[in-house]
Protein backbone atom coordinates (compact mmCIF):
# COMPACT_ATOMS: atom_id res chain seq x y z
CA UNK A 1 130.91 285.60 33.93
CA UNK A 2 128.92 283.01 35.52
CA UNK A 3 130.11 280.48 38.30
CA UNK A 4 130.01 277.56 35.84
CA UNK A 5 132.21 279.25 33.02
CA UNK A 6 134.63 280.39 35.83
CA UNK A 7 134.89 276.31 37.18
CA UNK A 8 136.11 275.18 33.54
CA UNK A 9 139.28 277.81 33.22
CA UNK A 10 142.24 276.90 33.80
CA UNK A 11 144.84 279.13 36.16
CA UNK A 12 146.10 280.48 33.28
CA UNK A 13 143.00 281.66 31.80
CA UNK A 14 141.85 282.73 35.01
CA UNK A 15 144.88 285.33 35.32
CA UNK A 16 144.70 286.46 31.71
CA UNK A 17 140.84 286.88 32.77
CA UNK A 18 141.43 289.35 35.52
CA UNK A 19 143.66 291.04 34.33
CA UNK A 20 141.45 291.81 31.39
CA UNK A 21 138.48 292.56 33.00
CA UNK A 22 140.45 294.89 35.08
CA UNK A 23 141.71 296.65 32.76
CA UNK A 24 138.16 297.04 31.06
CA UNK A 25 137.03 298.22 34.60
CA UNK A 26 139.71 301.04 35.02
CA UNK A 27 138.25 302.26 31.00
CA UNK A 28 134.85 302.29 32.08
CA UNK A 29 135.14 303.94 35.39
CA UNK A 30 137.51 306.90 33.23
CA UNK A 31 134.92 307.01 30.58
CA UNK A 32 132.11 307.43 33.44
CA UNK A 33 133.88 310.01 34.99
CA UNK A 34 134.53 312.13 31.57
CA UNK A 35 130.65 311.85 30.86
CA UNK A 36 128.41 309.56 32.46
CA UNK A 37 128.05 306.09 30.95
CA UNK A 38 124.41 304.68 29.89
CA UNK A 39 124.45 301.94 32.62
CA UNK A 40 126.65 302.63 35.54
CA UNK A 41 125.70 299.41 37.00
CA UNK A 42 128.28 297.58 34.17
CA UNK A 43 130.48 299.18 36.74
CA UNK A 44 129.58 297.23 39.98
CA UNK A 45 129.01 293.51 37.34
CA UNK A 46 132.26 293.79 36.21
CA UNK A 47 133.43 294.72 39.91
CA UNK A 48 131.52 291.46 41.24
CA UNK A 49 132.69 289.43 37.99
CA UNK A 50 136.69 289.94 38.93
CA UNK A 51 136.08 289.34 42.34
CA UNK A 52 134.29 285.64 41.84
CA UNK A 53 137.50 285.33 39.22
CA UNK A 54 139.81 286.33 42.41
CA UNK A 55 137.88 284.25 44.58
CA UNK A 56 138.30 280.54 42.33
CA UNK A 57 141.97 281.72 41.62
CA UNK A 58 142.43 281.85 45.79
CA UNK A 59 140.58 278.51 46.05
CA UNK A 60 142.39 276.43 43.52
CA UNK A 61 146.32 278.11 44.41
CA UNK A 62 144.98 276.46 48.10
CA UNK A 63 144.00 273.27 47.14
């Protein structure tokens, strides 16, 4: 996800949004490691994706 569609969720849809991705994340990385994926690098977009997603949920439970 980009920075601008991760500004208009709500804290809600931010949670339900990690803990999908995450979830996604722990699939791929078990798929990879049964036979190698066709692009391992969905593993480190997905990786950087939650972490903006943890990073705006930190920012706004602050403010």
């Amino acid at each position: 996800m980009k920075k601008q569609d991760i500004t208009k969720l709500s804290i809600e849809d931010l949670k339900k949004e990690i803990t999908d991705q995450s979830s996604q994340l722990v699939n791929l990385k078990l798929t990879n490691r049964m036979a190698p994926i066709e692009n391992p690098l969905r593993i480190r977009s997905m990786r950087k994706s939650i972490a903006r997603l943890n990073t705006e949920l930190t920012k706004r439970n602050q403010a």
